[in-house]
Protein backbone atom coordinates (compact mmCIF):
# COMPACT_ATOMS: atom_id res chain seq x y z
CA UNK A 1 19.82 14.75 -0.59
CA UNK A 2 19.99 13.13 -4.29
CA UNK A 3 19.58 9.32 -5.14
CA UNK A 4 21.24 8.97 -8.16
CA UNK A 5 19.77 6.78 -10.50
CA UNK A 6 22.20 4.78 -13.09
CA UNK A 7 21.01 4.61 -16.60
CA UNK A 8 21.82 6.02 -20.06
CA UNK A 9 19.92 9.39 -21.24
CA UNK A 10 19.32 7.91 -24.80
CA UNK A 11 17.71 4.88 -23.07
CA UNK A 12 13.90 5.26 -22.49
CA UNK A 13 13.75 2.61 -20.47
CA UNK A 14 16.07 5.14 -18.10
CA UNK A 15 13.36 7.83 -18.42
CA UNK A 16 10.68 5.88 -17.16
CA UNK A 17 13.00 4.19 -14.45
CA UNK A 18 13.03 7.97 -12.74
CA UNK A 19 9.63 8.92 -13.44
CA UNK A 20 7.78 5.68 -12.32
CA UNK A 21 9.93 5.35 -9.02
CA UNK A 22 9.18 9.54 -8.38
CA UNK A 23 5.70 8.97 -8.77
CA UNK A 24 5.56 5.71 -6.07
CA UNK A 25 7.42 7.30 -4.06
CA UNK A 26 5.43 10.80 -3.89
CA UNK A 27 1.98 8.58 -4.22
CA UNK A 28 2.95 7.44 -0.87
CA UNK A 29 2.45 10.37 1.32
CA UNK A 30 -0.10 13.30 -0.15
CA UNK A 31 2.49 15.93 1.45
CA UNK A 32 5.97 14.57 -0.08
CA UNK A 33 7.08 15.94 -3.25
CA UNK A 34 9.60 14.33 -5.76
CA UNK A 35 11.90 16.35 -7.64
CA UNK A 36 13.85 14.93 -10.38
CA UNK A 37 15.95 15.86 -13.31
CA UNK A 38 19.39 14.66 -15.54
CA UNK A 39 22.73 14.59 -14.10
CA UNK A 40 24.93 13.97 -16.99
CA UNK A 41 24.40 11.62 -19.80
CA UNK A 42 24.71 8.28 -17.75
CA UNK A 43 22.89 9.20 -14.32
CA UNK A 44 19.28 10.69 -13.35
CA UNK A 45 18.72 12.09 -10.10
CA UNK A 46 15.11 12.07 -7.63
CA UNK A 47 15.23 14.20 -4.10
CA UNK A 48 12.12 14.22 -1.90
CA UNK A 49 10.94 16.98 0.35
CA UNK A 50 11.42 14.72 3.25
CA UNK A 51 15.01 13.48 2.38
CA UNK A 52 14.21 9.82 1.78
CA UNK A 53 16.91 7.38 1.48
CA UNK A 54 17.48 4.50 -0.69
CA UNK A 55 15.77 2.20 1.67
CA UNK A 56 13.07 4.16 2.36
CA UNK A 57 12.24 4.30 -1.14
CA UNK A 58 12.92 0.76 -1.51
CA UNK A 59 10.10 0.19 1.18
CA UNK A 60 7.50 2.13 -0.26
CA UNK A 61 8.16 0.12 -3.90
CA UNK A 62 8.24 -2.87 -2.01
CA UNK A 63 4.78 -1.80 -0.51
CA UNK A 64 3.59 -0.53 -3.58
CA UNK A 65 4.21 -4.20 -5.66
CA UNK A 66 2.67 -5.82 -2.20
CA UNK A 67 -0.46 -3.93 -2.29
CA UNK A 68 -0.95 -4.24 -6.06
CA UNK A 69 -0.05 -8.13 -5.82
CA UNK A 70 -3.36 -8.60 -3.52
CA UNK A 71 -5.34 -5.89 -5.15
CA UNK A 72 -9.04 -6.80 -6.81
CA UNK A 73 -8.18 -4.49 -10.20
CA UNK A 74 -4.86 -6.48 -10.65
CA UNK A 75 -6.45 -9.94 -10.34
CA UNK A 76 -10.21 -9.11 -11.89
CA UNK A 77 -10.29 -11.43 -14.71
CA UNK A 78 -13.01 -12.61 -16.83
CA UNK A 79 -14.29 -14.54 -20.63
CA UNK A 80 -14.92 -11.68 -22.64
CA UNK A 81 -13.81 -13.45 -26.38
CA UNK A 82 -16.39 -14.89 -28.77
CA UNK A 83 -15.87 -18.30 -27.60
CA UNK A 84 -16.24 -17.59 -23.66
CA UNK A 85 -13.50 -19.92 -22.97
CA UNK A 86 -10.52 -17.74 -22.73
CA UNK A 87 -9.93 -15.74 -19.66
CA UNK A 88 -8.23 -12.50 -19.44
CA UNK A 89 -7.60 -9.75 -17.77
CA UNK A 90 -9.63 -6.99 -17.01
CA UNK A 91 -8.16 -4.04 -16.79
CA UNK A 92 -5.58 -5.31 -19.73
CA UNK A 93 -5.45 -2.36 -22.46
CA UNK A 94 -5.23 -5.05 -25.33
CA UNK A 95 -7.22 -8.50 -24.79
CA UNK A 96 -8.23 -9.52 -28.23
CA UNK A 97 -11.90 -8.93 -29.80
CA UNK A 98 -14.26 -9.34 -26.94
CA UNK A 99 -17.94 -10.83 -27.76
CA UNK A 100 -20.01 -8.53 -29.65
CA UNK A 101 -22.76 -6.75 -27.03
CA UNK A 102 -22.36 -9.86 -23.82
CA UNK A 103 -18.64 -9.43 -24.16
CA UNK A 104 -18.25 -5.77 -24.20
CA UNK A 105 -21.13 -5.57 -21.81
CA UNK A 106 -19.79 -7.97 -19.52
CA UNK A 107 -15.76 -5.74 -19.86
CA UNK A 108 -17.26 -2.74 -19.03
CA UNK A 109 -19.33 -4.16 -16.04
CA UNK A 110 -16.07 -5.51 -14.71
CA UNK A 111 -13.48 -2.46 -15.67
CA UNK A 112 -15.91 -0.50 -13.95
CA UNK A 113 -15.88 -2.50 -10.22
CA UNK A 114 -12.18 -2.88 -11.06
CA UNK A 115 -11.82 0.65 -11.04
CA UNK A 116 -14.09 2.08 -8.58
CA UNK A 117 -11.62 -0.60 -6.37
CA UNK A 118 -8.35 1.30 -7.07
CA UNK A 119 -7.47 3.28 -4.01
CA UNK A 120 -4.78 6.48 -4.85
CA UNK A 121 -4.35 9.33 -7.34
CA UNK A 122 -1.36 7.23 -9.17
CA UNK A 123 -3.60 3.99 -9.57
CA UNK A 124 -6.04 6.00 -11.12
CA UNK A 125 -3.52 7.70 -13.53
CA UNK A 126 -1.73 4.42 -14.12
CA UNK A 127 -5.00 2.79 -15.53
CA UNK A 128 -6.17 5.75 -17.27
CA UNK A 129 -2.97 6.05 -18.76
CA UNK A 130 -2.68 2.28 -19.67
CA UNK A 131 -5.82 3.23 -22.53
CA UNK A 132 -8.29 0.64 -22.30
CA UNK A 133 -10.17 -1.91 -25.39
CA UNK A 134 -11.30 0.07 -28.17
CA UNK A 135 -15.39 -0.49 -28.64
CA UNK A 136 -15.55 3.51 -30.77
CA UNK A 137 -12.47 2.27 -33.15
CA UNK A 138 -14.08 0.85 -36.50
CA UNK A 139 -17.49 -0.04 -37.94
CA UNK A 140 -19.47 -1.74 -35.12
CA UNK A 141 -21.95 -2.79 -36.84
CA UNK A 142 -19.98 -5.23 -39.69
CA UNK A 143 -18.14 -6.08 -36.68
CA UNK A 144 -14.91 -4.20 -38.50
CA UNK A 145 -13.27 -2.53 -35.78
CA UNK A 146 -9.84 -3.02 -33.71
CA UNK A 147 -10.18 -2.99 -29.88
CA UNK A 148 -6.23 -2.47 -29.79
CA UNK A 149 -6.52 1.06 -31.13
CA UNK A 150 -7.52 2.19 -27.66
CA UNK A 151 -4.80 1.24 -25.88
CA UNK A 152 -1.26 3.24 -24.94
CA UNK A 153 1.73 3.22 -27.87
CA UNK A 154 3.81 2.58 -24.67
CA UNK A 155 2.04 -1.05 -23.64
CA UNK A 156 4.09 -3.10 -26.09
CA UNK A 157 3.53 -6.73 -24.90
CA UNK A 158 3.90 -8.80 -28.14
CA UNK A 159 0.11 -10.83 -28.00
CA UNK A 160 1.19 -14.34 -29.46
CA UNK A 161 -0.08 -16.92 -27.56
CA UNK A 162 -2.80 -15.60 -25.74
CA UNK A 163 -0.49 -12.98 -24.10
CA UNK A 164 -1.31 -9.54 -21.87
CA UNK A 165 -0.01 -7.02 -20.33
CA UNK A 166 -1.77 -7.08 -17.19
CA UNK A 167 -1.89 -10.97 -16.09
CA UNK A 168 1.32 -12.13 -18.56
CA UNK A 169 3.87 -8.87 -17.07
CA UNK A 170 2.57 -6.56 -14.48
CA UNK A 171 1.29 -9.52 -11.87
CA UNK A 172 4.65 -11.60 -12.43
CA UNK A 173 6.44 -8.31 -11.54
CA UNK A 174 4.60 -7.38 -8.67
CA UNK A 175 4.67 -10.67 -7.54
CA UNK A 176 8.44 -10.94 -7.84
CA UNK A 177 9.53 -7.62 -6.33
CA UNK A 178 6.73 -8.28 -3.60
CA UNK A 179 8.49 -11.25 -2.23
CA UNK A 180 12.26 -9.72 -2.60
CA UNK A 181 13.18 -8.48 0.91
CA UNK A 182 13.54 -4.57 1.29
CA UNK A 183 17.37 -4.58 1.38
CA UNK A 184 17.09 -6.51 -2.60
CA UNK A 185 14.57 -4.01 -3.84
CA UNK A 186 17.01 -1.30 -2.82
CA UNK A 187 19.99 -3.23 -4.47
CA UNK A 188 18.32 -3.60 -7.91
CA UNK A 189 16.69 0.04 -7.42
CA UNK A 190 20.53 1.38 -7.10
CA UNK A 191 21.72 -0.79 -9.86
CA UNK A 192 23.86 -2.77 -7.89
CA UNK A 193 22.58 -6.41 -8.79
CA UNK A 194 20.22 -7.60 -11.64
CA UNK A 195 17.52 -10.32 -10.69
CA UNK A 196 15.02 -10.50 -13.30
CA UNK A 197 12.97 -14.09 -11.87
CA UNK A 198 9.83 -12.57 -14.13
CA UNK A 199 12.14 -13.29 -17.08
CA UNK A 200 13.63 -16.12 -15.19
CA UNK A 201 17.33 -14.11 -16.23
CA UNK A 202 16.87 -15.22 -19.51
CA UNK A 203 19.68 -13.59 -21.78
CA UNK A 204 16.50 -12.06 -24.41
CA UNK A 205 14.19 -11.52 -21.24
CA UNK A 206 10.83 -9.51 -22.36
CA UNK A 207 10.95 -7.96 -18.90
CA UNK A 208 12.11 -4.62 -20.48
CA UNK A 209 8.03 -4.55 -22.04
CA UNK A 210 9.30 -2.30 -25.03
CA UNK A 211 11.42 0.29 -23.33
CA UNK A 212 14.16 -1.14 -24.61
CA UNK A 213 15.43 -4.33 -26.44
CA UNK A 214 14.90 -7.71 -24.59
CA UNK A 215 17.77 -8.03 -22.07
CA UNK A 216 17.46 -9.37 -18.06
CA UNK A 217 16.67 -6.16 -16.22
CA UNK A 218 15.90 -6.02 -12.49
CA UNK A 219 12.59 -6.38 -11.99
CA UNK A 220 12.78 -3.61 -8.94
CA UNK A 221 13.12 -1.36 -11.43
CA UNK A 222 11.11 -2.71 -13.93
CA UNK A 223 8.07 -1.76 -11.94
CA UNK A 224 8.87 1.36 -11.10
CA UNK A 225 9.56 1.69 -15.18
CA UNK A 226 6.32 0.80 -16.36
CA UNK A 227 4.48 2.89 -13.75
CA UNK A 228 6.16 5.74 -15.30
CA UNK A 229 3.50 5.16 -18.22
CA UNK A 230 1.48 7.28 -15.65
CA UNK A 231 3.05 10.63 -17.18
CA UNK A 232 0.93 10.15 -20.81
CA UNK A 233 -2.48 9.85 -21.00
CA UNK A 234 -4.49 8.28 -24.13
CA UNK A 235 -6.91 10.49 -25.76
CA UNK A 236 -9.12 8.86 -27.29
CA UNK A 237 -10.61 9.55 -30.47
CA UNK A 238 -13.64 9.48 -32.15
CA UNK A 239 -12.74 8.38 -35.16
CA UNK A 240 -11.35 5.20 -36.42
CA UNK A 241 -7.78 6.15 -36.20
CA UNK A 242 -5.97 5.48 -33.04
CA UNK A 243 -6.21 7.26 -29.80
CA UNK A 244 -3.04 9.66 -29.67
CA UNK A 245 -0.56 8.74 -26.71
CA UNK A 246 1.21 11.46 -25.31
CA UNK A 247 4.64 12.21 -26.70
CA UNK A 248 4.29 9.56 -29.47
CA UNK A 249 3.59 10.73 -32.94
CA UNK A 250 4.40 8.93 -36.15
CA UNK A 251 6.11 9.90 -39.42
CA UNK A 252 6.99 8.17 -42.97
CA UNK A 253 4.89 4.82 -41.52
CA UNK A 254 7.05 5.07 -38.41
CA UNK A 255 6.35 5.18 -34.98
CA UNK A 256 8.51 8.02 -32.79
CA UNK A 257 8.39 9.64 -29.09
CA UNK A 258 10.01 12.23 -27.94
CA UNK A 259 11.37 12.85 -24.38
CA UNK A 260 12.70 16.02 -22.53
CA UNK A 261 15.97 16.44 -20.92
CA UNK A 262 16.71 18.63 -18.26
CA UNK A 263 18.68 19.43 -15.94
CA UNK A 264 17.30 21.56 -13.27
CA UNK A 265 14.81 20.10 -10.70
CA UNK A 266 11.45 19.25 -11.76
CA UNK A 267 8.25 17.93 -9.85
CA UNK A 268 6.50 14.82 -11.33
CA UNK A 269 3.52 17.37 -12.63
CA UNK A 270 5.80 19.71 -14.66
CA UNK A 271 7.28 16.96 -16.13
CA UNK A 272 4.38 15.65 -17.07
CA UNK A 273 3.59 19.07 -18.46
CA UNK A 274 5.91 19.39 -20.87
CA UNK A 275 5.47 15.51 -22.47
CA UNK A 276 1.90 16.33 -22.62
CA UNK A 277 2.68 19.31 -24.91
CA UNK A 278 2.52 20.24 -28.20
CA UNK A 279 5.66 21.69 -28.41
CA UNK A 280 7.55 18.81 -27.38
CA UNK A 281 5.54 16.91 -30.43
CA UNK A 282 6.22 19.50 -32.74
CA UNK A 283 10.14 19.42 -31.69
CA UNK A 284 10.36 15.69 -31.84
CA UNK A 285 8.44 15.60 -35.20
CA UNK A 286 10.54 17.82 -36.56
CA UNK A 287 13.57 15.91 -35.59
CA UNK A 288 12.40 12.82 -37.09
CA UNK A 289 11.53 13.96 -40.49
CA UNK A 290 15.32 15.06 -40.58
CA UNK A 291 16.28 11.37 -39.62
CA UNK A 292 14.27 10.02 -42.72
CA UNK A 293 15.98 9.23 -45.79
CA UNK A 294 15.93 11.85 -48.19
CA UNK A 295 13.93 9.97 -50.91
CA UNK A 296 11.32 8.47 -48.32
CA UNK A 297 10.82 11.96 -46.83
CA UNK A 298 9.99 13.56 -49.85
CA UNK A 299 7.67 10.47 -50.95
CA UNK A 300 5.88 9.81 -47.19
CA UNK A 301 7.32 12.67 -45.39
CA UNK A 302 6.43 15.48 -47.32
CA UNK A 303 2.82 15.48 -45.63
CA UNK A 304 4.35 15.74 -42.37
CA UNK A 305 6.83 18.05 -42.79
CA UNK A 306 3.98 20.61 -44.20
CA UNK A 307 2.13 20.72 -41.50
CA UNK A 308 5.50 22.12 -39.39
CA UNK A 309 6.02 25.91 -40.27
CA UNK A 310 9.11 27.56 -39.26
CA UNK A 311 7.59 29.33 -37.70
CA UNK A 312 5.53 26.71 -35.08
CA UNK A 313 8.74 24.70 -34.88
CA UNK A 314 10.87 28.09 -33.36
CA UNK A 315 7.93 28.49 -31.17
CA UNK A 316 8.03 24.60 -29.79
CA UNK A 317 11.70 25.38 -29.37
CA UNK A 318 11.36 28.13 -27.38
CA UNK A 319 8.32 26.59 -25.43
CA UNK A 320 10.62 24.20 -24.04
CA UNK A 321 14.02 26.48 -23.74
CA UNK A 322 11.98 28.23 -21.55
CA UNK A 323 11.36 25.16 -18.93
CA UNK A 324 14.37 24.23 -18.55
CA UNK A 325 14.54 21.73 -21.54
CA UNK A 326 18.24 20.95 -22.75
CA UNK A 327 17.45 19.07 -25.49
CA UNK A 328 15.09 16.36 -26.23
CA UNK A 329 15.50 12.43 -26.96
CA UNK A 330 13.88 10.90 -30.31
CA UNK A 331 13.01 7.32 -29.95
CA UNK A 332 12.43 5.04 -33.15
CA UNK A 333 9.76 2.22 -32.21
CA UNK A 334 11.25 -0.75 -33.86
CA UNK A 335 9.30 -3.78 -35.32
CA UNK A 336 10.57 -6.80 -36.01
CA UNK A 337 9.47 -8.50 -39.55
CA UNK A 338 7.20 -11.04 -38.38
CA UNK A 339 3.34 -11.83 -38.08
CA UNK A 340 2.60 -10.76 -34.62
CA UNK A 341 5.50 -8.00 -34.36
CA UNK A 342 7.55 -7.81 -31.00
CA UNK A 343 8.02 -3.97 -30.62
CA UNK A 344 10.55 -2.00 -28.87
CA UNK A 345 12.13 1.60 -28.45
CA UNK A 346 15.42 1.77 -30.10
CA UNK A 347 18.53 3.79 -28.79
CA UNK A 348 17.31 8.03 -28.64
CA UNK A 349 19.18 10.65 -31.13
CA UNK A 350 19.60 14.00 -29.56
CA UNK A 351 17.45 16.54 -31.01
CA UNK A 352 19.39 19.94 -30.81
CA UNK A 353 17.36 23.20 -29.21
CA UNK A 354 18.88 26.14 -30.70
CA UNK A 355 22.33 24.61 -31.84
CA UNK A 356 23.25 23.64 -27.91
CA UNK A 357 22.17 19.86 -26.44
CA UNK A 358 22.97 18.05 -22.83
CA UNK A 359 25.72 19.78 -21.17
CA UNK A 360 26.96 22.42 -23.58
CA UNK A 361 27.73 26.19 -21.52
């Protein structure tokens, strides 16, 4: 039996809708498995090997926000800045410059009872996914380094006013769909009413954290959204350059991901095989360089576009053709033009595999 899941295939936040809600509902039981894949262009699908329904999946999210809401790793908190004042979250991926040596100390002495706290395979890949405060990005010793550069391209919380991800979005959210009763989780799961009370239904709510533009959106699904996150590790690097987040790559000074669609039934792990690839990179990469302007390409894309042979990009191609991929989704990050830049992932362009996309025989 198929749920089918409402939402736009050149909407990310879509994409993460069926891959975060798969994932809570598979992390519930060690023998279920979620299979999931694209409809048509306006509706996902997610079947279980035990033939939930809508309200049984609406329990186990409603179980799922209820058990994070009381957890220790979503409420550790501690005073990790310069001045020792300001508290923040723990296991927040981006919490400003912690103390040099006490603060850092004092992070990693609490990430690390936060963690050893969490209690299933998804919490663990959630948090590991989420990237974590950068102490290897920079100079240490001058003090010039950027703790952000750890954390994952999809945590997109704009950090005015002493904002984070972890205290200022995912507790209100867990919090809200928590107290909902089952019957409303399943309602805003199905699409069939929109309460966002973390955005308080405000018309540019920030509930959407980045996967799309700020709009009310239930915060049933919300949840379920950003737990999709789960699907693309950070790896971190060594150098001072950013950690690379799965699927995300960037070209002429922009930011891009990429995103498979599919059609045929896939489990949560060979989806996340295929955004973890470099073929899917290589694909999307491609696609975007033939989105820039022709003048800025050859002036900031060139660089990019010479590392792609022909020959690599046929081979992506056919990487993916032979998965089951239809065609994949390119997402441009957008910034807006002020100081502390509120970020989110603009509406996806088809990129074409072999001349055929969605749907075509």
């Amino acid at each position: 039996m198929e749920l089918v899941i409402k939402g736009r295939y050149d909407d990310a936040f879509a994409h993460m809708l069926l891959v975060g809600l798969a994932s809570i509902v598979e992390d519930a039981d060690p023998q279920r498995i979620c299979e999931l894949r694209w409809r048509d262009r306006d509706h996902a699908a997610l079947c279980t090997s035990d033939d939930l329904t809508w309200g049984d999946c609406a329990a186990i999210v409603h179980d799922h926000a209820a058990r994070w809401l009381t957890s220790k790793w979503l409420n550790a908190k501690g005073a990790y800045d310069r001045s020792g004042s300001s508290v923040r979250a723990t296991l927040s991926p981006r919490l400003g410059m912690p103390k040099p040596r006490e603060g850092w100390t004092l992070l990693h002495h609490d990430r690390e009872q936060a963690i050893d706290a969490l209690l299933t395979p998804l919490d663990h890949r959630y948090i590991g996914s989420l990237g974590e405060p950068s102490y290897w990005s920079g100079d240490v010793a001058s003090n010039q380094y950027d703790p952000d550069r750890g954390a994952s391209l999809w945590e997109m919380v704009t950090r005015n006013k002493g904002q984070e991800f972890i205290s200022g979005r995912l507790l209100p959210l867990a919090k809200a769909v928590a107290e909902r009763s089952v019957e409303a989780v399943e309602s805003g799961l199905r699409g069939e009413t929109v309460n966002d009370e973390a955005g308080k239904n405000e018309p540019d709510s920030r509930t959407p954290t980045g996967l799309h533009r700020p709009f009310p959106t239930d915060n049933a699904q919300a949840w379920c959204a950003l737990f999709g996150v789960s699907a693309f590790p950070v790896m971190r690097s060594v150098s001072t350059a950013r950690g690379n987040t799965a699927s995300f790559f960037t070209v002429a000074r922009a930011v891009y991901t990429a995103l498979p669609i599919w059609d045929e039934p896939w489990t949560v792990r060979r989806y996340a095989s295929v955004v973890r690839s470099r073929a899917l990179t290589v694909v999307g990469c491609h696609g975007a360089i033939a989105s820039v302007p022709g003048k800025l390409r050859s002036d900031t894309g060139r660089k990019s576009e010479e590392m792609l042979t022909s020959i690599e990009i046929r081979r992506g191609e056919r990487w993916l053709h032979e998965r089951g991929v239809r065609c994949c989704m390119l997402f441009a990050r957008h910034a807006t033009a002020v100081k502390v830049p509120e970020l989110w992932l603009q509406r996806g362009e088809p990129i074409l595999l072999g001349g055929k996309g969605f749907g075509d025989a």
